[in-house]
Protein backbone atom coordinates (compact mmCIF):
# COMPACT_ATOMS: atom_id res chain seq x y z
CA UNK A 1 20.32 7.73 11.60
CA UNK A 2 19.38 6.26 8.32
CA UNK A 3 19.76 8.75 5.26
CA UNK A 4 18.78 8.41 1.61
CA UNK A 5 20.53 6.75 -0.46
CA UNK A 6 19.66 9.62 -3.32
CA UNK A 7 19.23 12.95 -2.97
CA UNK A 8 16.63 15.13 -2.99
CA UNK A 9 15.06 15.89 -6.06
CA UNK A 10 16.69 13.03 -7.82
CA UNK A 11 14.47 10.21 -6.35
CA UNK A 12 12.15 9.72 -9.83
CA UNK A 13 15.59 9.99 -12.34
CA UNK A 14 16.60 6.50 -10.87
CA UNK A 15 15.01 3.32 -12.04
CA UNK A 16 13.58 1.23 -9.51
CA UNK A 17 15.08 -1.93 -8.05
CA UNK A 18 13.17 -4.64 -6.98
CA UNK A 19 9.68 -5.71 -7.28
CA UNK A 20 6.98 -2.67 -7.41
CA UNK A 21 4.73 -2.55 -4.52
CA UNK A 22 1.23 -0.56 -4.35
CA UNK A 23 1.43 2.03 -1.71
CA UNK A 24 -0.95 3.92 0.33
CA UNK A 25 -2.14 6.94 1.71
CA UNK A 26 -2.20 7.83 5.38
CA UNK A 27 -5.90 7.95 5.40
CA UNK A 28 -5.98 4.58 3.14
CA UNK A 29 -3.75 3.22 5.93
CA UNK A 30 -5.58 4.11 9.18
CA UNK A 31 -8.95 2.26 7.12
CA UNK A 32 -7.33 -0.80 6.46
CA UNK A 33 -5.58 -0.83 9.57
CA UNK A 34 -8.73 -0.80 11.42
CA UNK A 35 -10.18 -4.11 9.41
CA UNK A 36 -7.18 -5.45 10.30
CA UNK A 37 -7.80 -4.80 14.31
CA UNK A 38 -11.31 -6.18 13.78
CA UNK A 39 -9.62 -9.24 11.83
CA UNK A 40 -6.84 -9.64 14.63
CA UNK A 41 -10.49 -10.02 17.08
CA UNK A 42 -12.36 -12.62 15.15
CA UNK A 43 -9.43 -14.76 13.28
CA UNK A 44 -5.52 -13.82 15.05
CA UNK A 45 -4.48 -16.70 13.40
CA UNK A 46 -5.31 -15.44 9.90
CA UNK A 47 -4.45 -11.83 11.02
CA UNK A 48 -0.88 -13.47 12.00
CA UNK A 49 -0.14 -14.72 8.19
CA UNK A 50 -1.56 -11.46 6.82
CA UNK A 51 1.08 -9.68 9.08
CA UNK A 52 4.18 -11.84 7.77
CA UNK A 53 3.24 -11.92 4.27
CA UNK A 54 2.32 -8.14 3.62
CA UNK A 55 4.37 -6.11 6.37
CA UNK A 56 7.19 -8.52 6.43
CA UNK A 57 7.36 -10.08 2.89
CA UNK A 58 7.47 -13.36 4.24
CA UNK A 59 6.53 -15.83 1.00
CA UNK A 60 3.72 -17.99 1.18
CA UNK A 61 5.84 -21.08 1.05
CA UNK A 62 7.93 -20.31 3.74
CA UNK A 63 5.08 -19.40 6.14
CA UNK A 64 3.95 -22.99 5.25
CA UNK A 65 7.07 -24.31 6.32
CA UNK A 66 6.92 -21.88 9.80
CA UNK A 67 3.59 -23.28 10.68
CA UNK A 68 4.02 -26.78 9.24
CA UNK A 69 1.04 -26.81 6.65
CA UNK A 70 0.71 -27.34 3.32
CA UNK A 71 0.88 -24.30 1.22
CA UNK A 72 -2.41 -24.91 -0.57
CA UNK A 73 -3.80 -24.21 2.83
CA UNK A 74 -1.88 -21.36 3.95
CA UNK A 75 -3.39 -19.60 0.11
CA UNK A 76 -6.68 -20.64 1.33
CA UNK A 77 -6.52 -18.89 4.71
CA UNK A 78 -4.65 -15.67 3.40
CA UNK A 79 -7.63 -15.48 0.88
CA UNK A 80 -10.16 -15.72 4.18
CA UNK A 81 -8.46 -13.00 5.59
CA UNK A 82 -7.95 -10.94 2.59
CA UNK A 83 -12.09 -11.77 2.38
CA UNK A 84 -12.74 -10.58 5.78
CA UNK A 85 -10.88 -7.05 4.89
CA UNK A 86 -12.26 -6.79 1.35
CA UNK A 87 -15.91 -7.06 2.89
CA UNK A 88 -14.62 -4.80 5.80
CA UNK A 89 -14.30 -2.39 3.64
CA UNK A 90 -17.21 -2.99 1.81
CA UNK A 91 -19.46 -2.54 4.90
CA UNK A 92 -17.76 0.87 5.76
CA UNK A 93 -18.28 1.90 1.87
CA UNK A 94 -15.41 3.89 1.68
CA UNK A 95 -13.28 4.46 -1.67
CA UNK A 96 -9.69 4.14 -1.17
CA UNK A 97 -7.00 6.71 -2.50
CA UNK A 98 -5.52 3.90 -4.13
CA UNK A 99 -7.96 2.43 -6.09
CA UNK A 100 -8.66 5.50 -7.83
């Protein structure tokens, strides 16, 4: 078992370490996880480098390097699939938790 490194109730006294990252709601989560499904169907490769980048913080240089491309290509195609979710989401014309 994994425990917290801080208790209870103490969490928000702490400064953070690290680099900030934008969370989610649940609901937020199942949405975007569903364009990603539909991305995975039309474009895996894309849906592939969205995966490492995002859910395993794998930097856009080193996914170059992983599938031997240049990394001005590797932006390009994250910004396709980042495209392909943004207008995803647009289609469904929900509002997100987190961009409130």
């Amino acid at each position: 078992m994994d425990y917290s490194h801080i208790a209870a109730g103490f969490k928000g006294l702490l400064p953070q370490k690290g680099k900030m990252r934008l969370s989610c709601s649940d609901n937020d989560g199942l949405i975007i996880d569903s364009c990603l499904c539909r991305l995975k169907v039309k474009r895996p490769e894309e849906h592939a480098l969205v995966v490492m980048h995002y859910l395993y913080d794998v930097s856009k240089r080193r996914l170059a390097r992983m599938k031997k491309k240049d990394e001005k290509l590797i932006r390009i195609e994250l910004q396709l699939a980042e495209g392909f979710v943004e207008g995803c989401l647009s289609i469904l014309e929900v509002h997100l938790d987190m961009d409130s």
